[in-house]
Each structure stands twice: as C-alpha cells, then as structure tokens.
C-alpha atoms as a PDB file:
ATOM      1  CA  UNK A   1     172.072   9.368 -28.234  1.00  0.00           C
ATOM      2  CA  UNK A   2     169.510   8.914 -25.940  1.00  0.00           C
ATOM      3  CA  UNK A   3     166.674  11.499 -24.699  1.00  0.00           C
ATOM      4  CA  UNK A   4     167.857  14.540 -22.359  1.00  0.00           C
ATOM      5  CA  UNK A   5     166.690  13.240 -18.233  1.00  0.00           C
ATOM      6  CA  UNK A   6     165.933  15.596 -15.817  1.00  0.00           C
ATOM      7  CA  UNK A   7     165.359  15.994 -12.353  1.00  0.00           C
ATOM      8  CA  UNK A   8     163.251  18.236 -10.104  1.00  0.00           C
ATOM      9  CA  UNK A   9     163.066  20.397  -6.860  1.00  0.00           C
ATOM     10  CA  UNK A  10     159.947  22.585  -5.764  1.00  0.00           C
ATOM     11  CA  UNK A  11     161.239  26.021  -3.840  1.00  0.00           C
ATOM     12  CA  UNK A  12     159.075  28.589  -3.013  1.00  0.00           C
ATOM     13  CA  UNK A  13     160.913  32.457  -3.978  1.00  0.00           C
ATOM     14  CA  UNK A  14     159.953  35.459  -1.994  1.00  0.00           C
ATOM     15  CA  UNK A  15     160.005  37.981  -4.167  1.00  0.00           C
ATOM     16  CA  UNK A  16     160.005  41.811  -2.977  1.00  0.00           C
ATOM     17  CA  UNK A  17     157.438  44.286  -3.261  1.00  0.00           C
ATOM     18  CA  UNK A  18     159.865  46.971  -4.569  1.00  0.00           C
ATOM     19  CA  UNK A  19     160.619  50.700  -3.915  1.00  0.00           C
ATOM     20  CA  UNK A  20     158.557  53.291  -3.647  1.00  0.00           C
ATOM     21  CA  UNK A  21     159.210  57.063  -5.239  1.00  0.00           C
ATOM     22  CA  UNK A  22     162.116  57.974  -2.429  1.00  0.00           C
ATOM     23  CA  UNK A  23     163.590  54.328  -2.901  1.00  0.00           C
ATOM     24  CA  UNK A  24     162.572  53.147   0.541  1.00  0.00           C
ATOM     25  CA  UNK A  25     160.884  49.361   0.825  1.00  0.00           C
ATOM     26  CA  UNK A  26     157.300  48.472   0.240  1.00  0.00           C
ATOM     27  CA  UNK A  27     156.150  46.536   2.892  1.00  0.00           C
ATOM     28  CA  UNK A  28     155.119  43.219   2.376  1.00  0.00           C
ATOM     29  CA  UNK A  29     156.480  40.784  -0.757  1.00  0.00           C
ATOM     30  CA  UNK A  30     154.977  38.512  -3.061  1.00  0.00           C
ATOM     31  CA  UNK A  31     155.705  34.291  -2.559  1.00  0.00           C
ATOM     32  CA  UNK A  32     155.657  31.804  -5.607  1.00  0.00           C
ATOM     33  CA  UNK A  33     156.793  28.412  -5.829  1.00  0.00           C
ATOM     34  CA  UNK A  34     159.022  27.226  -8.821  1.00  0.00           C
ATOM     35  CA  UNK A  35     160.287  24.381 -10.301  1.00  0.00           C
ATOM     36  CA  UNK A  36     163.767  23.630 -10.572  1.00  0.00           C
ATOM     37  CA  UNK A  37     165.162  21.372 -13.539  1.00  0.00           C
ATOM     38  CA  UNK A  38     168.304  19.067 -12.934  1.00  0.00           C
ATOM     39  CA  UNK A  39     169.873  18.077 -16.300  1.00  0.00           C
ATOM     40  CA  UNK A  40     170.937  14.173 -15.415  1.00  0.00           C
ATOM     41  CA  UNK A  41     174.474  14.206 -16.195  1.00  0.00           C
ATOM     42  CA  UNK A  42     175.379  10.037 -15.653  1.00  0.00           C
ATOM     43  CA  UNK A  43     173.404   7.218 -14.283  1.00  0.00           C
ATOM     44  CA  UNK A  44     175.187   4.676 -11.216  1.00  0.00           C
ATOM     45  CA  UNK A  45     174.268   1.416 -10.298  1.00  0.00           C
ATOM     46  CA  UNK A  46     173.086   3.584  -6.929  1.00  0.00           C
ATOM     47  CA  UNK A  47     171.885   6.768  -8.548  1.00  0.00           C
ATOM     48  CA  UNK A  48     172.532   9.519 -10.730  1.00  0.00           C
ATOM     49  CA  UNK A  49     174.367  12.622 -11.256  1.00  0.00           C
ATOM     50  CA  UNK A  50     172.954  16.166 -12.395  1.00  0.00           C
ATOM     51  CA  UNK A  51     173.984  19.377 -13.126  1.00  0.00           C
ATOM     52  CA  UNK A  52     173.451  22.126 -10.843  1.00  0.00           C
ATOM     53  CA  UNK A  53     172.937  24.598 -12.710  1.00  0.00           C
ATOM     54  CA  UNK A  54     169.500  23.383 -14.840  1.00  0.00           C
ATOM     55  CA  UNK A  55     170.115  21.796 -18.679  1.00  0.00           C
ATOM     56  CA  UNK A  56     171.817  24.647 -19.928  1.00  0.00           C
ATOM     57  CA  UNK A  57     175.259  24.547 -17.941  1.00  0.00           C
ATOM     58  CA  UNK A  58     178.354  24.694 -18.780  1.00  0.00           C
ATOM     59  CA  UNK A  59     179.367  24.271 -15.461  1.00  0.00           C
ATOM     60  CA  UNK A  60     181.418  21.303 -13.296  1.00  0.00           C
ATOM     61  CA  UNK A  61     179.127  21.863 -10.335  1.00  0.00           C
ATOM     62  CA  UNK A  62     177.560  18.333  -9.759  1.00  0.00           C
ATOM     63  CA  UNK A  63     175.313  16.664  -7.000  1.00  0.00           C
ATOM     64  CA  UNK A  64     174.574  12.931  -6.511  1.00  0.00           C
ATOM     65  CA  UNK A  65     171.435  11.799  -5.748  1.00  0.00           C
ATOM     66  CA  UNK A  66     170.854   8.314  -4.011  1.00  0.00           C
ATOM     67  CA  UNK A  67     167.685   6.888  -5.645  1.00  0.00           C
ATOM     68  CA  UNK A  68     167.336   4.730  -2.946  1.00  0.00           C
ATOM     69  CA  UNK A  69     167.253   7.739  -0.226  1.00  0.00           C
ATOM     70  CA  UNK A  70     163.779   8.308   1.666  1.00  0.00           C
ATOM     71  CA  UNK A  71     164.772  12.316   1.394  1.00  0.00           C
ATOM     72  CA  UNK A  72     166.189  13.590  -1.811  1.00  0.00           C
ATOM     73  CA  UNK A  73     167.732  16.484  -3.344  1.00  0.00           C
ATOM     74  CA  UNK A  74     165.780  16.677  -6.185  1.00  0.00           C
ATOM     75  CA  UNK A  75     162.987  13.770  -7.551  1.00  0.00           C
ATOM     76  CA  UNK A  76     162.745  11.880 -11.247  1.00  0.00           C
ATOM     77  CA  UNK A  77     159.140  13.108 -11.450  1.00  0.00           C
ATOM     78  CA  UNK A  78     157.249  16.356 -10.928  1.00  0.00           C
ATOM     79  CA  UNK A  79     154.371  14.534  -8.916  1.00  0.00           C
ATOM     80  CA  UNK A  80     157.427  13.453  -6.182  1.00  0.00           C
ATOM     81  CA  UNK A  81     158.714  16.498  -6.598  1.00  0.00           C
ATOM     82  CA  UNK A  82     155.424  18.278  -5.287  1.00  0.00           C
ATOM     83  CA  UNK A  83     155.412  15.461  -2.731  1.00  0.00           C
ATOM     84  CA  UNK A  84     159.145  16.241  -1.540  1.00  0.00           C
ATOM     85  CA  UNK A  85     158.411  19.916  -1.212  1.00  0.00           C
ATOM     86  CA  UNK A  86     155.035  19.388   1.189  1.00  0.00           C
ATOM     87  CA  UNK A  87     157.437  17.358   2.912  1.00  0.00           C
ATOM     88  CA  UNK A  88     160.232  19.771   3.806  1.00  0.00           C
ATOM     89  CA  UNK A  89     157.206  22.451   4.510  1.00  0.00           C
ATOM     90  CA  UNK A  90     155.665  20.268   7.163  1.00  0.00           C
ATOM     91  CA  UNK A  91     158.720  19.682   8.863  1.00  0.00           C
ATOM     92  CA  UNK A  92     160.121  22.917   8.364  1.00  0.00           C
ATOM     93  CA  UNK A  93     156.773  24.723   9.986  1.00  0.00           C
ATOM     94  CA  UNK A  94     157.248  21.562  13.125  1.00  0.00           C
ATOM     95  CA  UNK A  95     160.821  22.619  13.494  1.00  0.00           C
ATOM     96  CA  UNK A  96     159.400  26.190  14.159  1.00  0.00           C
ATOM     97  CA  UNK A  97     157.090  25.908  16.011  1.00  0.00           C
ATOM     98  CA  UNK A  98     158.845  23.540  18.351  1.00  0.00           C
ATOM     99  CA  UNK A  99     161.495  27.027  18.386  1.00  0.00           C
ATOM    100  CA  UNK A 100     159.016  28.861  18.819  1.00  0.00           C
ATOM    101  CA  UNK A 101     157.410  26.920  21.986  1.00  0.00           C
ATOM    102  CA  UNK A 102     160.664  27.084  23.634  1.00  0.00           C
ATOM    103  CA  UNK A 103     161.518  30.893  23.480  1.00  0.00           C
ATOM    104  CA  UNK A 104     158.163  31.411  24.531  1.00  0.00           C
ATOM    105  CA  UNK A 105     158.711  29.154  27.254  1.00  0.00           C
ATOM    106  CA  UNK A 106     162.182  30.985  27.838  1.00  0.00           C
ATOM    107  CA  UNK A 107     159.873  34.430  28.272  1.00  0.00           C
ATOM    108  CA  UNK A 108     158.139  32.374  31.046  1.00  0.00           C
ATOM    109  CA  UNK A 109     161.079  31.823  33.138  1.00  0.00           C
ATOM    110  CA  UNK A 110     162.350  35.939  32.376  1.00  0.00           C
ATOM    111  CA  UNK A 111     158.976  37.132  33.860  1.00  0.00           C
ATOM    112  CA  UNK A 112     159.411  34.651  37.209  1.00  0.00           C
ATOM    113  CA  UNK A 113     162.484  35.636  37.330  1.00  0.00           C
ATOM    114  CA  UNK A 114     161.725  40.018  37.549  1.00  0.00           C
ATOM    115  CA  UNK A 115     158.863  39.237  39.736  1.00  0.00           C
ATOM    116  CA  UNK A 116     160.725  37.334  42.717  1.00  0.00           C
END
C-alpha cells in the first residue's frame, strides 16, 4: 500500500476576542489563516477524490477535484495552495469593493433625490 496523499486549502478563521467579567463581547477578534488537509481518497483519469473531513474521517462526505480546473477546491501542494488562497482574497476584496462603489453610488441618488 502506497503512501497516504493529501490535499490542501488556505482559510483564514476569525476567532473572537471573548467575554468579559459580565459575559458581554470584547470588541474586536483575532484573524489567523490555517491549513486545511484533504486525505485523497481515489485517483481518476480527470482527478481525484478526498475526504472532507481531513485524514482522520470516518465519514462518506466526498468532493471531486478536477486537476485540470484553473480554480480549485483544494491544491496537491502547499505552495498552490498559498497561491489559491491570494487568489480568492484578491477577488473577494474586487467583488467588494465593486459593492461597495455601488451603494455608495446608491447614497448619491438618495441625497438628489431629498434635495429636489
């Protein structure tokens, strides 16, 4: 039998900054990034299967990945894996701020409207 494969997916985890004496919330919480590991279940011809649950489950849960794919659940190597996640960031933060220009720009056409 053959060496245990695994995948991998960067995801950044806010984590919160608790409770104070009375049990009301701390303001403010505390951001790391881990790194998620994929047990390979099966190789295709196309791609491969993994677990979903890490190398340690038990569960049925599985999720393809297309090797071939330009965007990928989860990468063969920790180097793509880091390259994946600045990836999603960078689009994530252009999605946002394209959001953000057009609520802003929403405000704009409130503020014509209450002056007319």
């Amino acid at each position: 039998m053959g060496e245990t494969e695994f995948f991998y997916r960067y995801v950044e985890i806010r984590y919160s900054s608790g409770l104070d004496q009375f049990d009301n919330p701390l303001p403010g919480y505390e951001l790391k990034l881990v790194l998620n590991t994929y047990k390979v279940l099966r190789h295709t011809p196309k791609g491969v299967w993994i677990s979903m649950y890490g190398g340690i489950s038990y569960s049925t849960e599985q999720k393809f990945i297309l090797l071939s794919a330009r965007k990928r659940f989860a990468c063969p190597t920790v180097e793509e894996a880091l390259v994946s996640f600045k990836a999603r960031k960078q689009r994530q933060i252009k999605i946002l701020k394209g959001q953000l220009k057009q609520a802003e720009e929403a405000l704009l056409l409130v503020k014509n409207i209450e002056h007319k």
